[in-house]
PDB file of N, CA and C in Angstrom:
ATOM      1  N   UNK A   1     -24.569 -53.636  33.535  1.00  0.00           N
ATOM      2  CA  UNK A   1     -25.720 -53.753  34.409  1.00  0.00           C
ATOM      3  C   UNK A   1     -25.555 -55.047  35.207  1.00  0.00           C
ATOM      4  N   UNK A   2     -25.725 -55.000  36.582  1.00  0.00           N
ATOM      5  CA  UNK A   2     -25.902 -56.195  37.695  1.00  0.00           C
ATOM      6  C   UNK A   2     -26.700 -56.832  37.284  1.00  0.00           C
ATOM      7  N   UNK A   3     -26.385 -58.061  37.731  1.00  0.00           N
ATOM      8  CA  UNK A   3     -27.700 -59.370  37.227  1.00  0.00           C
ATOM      9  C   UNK A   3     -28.450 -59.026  38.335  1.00  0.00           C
ATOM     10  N   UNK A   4     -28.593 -57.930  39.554  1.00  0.00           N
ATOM     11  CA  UNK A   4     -29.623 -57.592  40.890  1.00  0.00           C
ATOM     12  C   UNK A   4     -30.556 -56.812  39.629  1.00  0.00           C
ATOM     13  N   UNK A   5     -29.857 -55.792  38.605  1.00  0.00           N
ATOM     14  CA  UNK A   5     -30.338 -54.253  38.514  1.00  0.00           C
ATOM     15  C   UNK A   5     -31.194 -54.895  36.955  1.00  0.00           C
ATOM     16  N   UNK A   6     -30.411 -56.180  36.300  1.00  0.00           N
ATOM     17  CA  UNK A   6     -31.415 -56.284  35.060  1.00  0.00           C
ATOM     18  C   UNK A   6     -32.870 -57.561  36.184  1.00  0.00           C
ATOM     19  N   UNK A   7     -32.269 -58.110  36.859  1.00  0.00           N
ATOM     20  CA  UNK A   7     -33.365 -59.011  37.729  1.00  0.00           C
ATOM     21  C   UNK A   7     -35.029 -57.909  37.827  1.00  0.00           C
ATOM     22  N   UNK A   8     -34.060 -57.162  38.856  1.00  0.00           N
ATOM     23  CA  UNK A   8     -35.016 -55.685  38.690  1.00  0.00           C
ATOM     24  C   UNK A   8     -35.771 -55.009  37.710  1.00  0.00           C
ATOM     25  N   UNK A   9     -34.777 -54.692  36.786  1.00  0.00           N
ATOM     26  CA  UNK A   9     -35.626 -54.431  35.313  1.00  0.00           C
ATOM     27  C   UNK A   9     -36.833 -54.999  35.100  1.00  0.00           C
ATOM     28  N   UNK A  10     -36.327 -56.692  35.182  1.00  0.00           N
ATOM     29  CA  UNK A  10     -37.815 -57.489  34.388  1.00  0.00           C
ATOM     30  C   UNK A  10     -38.522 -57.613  35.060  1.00  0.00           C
ATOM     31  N   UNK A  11     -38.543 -57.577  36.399  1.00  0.00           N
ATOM     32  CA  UNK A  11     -39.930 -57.975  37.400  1.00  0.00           C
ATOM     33  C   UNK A  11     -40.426 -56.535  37.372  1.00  0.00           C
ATOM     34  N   UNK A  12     -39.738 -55.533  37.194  1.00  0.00           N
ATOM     35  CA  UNK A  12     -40.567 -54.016  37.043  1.00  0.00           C
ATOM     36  C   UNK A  12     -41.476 -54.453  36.065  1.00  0.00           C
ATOM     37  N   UNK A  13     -40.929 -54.565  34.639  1.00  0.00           N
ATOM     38  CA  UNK A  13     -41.472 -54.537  33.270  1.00  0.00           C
ATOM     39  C   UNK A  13     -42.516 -55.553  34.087  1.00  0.00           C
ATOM     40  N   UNK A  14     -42.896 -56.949  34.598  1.00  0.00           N
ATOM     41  CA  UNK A  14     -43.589 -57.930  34.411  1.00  0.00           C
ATOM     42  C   UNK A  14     -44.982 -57.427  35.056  1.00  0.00           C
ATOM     43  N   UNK A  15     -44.419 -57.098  36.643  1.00  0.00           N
ATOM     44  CA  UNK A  15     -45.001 -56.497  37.392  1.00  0.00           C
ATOM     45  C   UNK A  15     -46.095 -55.006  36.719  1.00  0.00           C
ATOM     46  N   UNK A  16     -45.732 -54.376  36.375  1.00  0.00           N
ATOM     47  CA  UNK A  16     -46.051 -53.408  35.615  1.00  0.00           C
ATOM     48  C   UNK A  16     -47.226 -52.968  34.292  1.00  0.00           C
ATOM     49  N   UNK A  17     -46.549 -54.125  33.870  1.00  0.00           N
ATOM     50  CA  UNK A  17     -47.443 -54.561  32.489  1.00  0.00           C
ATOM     51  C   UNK A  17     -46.658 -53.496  31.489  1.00  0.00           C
ATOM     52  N   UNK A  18     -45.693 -52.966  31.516  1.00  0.00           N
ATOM     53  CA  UNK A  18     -45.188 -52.392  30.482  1.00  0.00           C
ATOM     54  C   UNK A  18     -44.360 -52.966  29.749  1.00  0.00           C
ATOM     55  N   UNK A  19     -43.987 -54.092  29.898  1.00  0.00           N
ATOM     56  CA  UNK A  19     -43.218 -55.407  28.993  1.00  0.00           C
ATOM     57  C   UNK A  19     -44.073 -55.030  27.503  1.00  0.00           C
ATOM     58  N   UNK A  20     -45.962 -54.613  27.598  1.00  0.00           N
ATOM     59  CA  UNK A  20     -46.424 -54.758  26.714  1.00  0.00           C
ATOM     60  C   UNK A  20     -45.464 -55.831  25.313  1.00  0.00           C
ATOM     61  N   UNK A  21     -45.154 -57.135  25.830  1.00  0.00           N
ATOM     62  CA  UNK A  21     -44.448 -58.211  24.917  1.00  0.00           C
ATOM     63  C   UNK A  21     -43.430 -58.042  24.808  1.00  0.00           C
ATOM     64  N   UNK A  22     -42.530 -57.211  24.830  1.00  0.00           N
ATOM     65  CA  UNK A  22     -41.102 -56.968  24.799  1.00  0.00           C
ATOM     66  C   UNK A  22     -40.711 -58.315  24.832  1.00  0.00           C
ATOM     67  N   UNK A  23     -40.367 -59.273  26.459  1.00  0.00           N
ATOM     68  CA  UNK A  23     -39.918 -60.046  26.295  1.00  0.00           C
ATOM     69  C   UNK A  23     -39.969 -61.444  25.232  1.00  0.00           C
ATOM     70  N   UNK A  24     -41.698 -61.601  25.361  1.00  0.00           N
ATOM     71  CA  UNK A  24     -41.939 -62.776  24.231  1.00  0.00           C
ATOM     72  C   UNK A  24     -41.226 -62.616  22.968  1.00  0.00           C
ATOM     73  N   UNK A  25     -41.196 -61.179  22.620  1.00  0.00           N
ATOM     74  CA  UNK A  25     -41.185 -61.271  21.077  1.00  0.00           C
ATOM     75  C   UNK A  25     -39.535 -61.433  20.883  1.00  0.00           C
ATOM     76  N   UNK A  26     -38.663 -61.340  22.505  1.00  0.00           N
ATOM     77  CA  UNK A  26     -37.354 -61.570  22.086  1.00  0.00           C
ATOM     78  C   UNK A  26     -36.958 -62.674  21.981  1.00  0.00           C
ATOM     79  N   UNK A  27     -37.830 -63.307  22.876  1.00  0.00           N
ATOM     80  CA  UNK A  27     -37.613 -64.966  22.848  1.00  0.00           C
ATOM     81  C   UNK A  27     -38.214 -65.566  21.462  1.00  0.00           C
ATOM     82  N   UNK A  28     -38.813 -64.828  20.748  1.00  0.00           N
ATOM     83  CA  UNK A  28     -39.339 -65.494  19.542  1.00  0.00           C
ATOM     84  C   UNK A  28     -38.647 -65.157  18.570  1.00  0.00           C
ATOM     85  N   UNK A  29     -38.229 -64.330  18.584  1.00  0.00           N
ATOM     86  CA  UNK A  29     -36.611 -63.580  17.589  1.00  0.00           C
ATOM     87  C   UNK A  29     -35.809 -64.526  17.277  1.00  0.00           C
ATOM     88  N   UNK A  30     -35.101 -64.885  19.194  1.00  0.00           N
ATOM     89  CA  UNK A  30     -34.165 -65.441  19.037  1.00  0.00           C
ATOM     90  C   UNK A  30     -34.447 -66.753  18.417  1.00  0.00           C
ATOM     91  N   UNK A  31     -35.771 -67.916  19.012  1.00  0.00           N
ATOM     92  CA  UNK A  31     -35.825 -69.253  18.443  1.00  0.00           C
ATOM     93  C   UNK A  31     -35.697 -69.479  16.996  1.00  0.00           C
ATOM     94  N   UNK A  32     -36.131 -67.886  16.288  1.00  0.00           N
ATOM     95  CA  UNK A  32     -36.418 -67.828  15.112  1.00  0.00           C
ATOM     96  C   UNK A  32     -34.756 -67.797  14.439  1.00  0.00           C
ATOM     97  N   UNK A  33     -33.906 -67.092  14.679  1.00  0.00           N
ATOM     98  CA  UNK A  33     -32.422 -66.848  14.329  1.00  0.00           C
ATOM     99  C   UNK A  33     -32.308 -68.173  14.419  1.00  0.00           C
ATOM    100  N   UNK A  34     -32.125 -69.365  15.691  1.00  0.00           N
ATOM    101  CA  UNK A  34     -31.899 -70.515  15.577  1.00  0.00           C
ATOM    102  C   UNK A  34     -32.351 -71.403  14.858  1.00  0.00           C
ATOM    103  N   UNK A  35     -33.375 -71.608  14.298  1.00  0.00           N
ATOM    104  CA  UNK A  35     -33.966 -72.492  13.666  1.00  0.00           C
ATOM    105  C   UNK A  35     -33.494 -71.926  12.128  1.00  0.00           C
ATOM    106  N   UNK A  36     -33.189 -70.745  11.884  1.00  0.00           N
ATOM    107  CA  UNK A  36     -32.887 -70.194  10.663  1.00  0.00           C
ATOM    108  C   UNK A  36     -30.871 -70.627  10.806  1.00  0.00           C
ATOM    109  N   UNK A  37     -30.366 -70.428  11.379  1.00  0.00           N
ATOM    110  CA  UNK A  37     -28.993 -70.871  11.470  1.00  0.00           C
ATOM    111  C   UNK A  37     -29.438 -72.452  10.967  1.00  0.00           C
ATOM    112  N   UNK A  38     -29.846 -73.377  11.792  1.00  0.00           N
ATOM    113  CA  UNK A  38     -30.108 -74.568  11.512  1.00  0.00           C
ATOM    114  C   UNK A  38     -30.759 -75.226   9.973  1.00  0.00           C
ATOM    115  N   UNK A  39     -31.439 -74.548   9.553  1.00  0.00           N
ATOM    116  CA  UNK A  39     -31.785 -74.686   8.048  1.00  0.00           C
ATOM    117  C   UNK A  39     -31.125 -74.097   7.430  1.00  0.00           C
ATOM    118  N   UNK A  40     -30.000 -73.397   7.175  1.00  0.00           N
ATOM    119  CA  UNK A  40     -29.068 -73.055   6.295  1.00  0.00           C
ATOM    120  C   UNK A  40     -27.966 -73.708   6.711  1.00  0.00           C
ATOM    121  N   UNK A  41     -27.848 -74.761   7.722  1.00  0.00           N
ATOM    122  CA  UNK A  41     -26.688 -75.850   7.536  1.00  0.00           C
ATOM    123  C   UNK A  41     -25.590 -74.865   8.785  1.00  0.00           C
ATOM    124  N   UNK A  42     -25.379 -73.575   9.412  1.00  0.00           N
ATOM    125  CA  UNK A  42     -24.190 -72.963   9.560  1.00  0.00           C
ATOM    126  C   UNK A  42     -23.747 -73.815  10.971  1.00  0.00           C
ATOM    127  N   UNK A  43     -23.065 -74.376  11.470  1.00  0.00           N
ATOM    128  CA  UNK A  43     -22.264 -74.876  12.240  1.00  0.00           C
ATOM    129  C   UNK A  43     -21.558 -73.841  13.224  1.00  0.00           C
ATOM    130  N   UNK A  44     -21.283 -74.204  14.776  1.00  0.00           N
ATOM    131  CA  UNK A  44     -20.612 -73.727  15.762  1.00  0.00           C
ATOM    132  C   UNK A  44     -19.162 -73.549  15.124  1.00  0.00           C
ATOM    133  N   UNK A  45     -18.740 -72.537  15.420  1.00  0.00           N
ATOM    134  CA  UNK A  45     -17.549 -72.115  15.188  1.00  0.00           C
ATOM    135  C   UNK A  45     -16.976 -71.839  13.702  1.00  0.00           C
ATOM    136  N   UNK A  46     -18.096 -71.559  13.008  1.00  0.00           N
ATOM    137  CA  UNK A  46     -17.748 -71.194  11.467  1.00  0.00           C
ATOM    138  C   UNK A  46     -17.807 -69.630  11.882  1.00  0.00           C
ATOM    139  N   UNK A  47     -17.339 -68.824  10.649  1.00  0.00           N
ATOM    140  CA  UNK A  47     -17.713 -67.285  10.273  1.00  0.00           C
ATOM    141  C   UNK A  47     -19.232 -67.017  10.243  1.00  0.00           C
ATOM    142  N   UNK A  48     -19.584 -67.644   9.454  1.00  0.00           N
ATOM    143  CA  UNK A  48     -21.199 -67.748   9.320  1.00  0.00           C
ATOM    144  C   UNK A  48     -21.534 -67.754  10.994  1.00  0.00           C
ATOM    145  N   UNK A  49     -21.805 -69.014  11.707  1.00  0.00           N
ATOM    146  CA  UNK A  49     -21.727 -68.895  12.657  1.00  0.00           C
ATOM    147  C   UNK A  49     -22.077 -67.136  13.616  1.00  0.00           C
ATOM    148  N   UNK A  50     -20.961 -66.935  13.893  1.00  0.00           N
ATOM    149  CA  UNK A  50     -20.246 -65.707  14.849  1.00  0.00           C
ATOM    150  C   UNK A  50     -20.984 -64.800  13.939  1.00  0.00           C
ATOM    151  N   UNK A  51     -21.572 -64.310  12.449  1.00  0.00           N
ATOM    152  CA  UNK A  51     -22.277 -63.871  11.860  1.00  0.00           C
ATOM    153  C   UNK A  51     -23.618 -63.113  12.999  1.00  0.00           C
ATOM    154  N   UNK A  52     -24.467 -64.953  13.095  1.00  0.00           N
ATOM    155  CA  UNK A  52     -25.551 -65.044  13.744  1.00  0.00           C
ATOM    156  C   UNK A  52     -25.230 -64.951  15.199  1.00  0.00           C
ATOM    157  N   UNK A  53     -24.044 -64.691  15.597  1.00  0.00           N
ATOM    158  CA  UNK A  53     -23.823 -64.809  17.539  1.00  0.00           C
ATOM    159  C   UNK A  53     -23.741 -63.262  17.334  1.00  0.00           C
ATOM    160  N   UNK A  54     -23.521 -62.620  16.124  1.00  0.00           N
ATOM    161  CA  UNK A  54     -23.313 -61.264  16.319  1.00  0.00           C
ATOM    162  C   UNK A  54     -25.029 -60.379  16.370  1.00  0.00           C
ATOM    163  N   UNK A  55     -25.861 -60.734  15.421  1.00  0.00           N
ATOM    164  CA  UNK A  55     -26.637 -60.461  15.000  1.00  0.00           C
ATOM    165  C   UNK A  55     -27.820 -60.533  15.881  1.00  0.00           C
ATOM    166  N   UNK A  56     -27.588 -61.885  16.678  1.00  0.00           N
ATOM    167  CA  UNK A  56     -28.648 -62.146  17.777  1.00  0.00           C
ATOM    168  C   UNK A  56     -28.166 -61.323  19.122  1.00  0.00           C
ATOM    169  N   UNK A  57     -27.306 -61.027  19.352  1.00  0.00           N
ATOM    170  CA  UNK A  57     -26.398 -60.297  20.452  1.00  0.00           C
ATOM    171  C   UNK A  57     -26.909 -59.059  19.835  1.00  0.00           C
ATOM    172  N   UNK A  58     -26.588 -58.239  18.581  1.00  0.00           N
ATOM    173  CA  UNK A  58     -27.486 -56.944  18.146  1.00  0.00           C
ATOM    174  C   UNK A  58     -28.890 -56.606  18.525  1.00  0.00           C
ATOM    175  N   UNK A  59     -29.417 -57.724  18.600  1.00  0.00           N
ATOM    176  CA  UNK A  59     -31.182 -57.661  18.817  1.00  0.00           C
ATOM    177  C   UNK A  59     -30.917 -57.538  20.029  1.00  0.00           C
ATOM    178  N   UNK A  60     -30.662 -58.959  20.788  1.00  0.00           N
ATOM    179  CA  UNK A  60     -30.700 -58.597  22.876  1.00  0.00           C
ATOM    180  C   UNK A  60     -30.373 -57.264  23.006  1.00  0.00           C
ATOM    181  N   UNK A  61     -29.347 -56.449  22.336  1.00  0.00           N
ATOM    182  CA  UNK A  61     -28.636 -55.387  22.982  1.00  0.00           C
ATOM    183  C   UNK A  61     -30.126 -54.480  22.680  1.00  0.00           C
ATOM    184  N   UNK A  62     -30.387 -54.603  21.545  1.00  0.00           N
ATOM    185  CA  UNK A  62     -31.818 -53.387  21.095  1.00  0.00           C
ATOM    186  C   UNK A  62     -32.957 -53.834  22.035  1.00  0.00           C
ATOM    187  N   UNK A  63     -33.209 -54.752  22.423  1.00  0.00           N
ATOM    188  CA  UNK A  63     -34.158 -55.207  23.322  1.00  0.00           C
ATOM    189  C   UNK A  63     -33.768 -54.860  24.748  1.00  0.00           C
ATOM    190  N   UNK A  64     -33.052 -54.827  25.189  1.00  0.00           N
ATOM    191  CA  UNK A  64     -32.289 -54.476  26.043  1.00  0.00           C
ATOM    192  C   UNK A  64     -32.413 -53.233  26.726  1.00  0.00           C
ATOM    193  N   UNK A  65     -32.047 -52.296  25.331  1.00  0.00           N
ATOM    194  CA  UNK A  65     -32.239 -50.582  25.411  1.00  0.00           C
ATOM    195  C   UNK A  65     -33.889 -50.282  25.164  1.00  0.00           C
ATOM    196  N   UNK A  66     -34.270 -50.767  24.777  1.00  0.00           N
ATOM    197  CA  UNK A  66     -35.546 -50.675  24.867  1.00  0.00           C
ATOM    198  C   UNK A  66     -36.467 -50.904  26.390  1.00  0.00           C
ATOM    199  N   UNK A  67     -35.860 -51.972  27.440  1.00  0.00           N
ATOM    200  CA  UNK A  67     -36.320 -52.409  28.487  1.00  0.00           C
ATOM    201  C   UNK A  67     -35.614 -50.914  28.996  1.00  0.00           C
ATOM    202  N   UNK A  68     -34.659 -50.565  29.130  1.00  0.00           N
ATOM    203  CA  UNK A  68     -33.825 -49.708  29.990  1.00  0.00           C
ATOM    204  C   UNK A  68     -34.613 -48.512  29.627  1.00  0.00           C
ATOM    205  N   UNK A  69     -35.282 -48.250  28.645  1.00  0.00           N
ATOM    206  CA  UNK A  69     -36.314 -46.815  28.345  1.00  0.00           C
ATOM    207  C   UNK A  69     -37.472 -47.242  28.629  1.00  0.00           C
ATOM    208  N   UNK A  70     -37.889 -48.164  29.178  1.00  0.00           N
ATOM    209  CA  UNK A  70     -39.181 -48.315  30.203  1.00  0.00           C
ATOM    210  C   UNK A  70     -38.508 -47.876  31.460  1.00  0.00           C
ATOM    211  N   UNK A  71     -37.577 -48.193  32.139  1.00  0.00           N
ATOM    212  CA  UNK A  71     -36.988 -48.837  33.100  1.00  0.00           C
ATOM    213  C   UNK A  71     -36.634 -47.297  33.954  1.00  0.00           C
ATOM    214  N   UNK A  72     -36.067 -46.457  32.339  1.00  0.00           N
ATOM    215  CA  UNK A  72     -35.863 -44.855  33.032  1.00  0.00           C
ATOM    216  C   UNK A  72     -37.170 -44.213  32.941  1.00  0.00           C
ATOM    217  N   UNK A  73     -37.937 -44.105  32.552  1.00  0.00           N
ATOM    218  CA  UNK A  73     -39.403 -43.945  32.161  1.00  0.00           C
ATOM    219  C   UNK A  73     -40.204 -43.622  34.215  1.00  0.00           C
ATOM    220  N   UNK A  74     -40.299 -45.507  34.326  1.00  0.00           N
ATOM    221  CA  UNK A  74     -40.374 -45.385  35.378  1.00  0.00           C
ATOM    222  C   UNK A  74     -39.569 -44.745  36.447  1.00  0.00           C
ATOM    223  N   UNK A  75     -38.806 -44.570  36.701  1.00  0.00           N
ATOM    224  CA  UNK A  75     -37.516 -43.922  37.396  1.00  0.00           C
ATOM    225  C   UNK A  75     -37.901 -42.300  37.465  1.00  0.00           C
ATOM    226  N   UNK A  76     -38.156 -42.078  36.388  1.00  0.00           N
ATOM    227  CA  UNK A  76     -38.497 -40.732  36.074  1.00  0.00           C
ATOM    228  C   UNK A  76     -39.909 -40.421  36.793  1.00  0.00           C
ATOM    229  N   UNK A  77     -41.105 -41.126  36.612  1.00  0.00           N
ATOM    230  CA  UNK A  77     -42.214 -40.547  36.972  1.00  0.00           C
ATOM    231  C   UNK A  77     -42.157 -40.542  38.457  1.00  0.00           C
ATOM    232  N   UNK A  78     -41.437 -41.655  38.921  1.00  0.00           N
ATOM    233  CA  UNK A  78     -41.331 -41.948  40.215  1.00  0.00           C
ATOM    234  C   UNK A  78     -40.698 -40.711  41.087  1.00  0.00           C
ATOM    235  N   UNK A  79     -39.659 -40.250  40.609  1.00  0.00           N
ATOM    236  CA  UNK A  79     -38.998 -39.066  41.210  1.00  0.00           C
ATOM    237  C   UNK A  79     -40.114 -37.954  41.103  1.00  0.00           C
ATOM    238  N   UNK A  80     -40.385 -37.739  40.212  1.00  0.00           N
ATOM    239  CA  UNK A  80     -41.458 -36.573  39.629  1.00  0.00           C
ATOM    240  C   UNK A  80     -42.684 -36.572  40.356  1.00  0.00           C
ATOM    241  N   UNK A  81     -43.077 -37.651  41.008  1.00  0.00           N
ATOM    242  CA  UNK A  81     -44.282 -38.254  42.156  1.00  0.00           C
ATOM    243  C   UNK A  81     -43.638 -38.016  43.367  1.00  0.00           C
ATOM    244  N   UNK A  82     -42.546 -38.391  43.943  1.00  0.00           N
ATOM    245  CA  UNK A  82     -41.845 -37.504  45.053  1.00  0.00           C
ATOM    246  C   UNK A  82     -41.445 -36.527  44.937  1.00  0.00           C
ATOM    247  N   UNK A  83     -41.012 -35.847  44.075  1.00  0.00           N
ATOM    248  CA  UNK A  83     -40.331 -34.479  44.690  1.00  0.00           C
ATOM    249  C   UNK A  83     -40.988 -33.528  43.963  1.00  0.00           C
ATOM    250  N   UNK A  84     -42.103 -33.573  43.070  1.00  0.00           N
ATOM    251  CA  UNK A  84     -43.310 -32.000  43.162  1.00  0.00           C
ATOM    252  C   UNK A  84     -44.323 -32.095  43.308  1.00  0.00           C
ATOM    253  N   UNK A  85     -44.955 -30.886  43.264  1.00  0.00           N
ATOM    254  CA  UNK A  85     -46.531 -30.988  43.654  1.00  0.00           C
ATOM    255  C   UNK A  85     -47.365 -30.983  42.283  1.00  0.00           C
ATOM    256  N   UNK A  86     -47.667 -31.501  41.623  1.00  0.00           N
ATOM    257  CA  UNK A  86     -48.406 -32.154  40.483  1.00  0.00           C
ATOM    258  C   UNK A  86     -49.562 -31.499  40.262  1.00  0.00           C
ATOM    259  N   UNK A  87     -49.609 -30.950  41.653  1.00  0.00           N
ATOM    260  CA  UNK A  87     -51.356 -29.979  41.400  1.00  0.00           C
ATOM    261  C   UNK A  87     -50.783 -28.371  41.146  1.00  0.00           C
ATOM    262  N   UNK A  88     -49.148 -28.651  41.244  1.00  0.00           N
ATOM    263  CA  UNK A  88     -49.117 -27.086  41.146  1.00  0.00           C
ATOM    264  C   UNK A  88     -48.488 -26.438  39.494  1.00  0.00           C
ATOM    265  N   UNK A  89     -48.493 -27.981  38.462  1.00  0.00           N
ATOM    266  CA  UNK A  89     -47.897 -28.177  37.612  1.00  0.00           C
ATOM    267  C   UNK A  89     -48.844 -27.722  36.544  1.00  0.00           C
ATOM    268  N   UNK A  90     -49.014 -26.463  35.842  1.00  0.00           N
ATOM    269  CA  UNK A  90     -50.076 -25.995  35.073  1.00  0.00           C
ATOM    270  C   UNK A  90     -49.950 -26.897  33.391  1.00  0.00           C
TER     271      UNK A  90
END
């Protein structure tokens, strides 16, 4: 995904109000992984480490796919608002 097409994404979601928190709660995930790396001592460039670069990279990616099923959501109704007649849809 283009940094134009995820830019896009989030000002949809913001704009929208269908973020319904999505983003906060990723940013609170992540501070949370960090501060938890940091109290168990794990250091840049250990195993442990790359552990938590994996794990927090797992979440963005699920957060991620989650924005992209708002993202087709909208996409979808939008087409479905141009191209039928809605009153003729029983």
């Amino acid at each position: 995904m283009s940094t134009r097409e995820k830019n896009l994404l989030l000002l949809f979601l913001e704009v929208s109000k269908t973020d319904n928190g999505c983003t906060k709660k990723w940013e609170e995930v992540t501070k949370k992984l960090t501060k938890l790396a940091y109290k168990l001592g794990i250091q840049d460039g250990t195993p442990q480490n790359r552990d938590f670069i994996e794990l927090e990279n797992d979440i963005t990616q699920l957060f991620q796919m989650t924005k992209d099923i708002y993202f087709n959501f909208g996409t979808t109704a939008k087409e479905i608002v141009e191209e039928y007649s809605l009153e003729d849809v029983a």
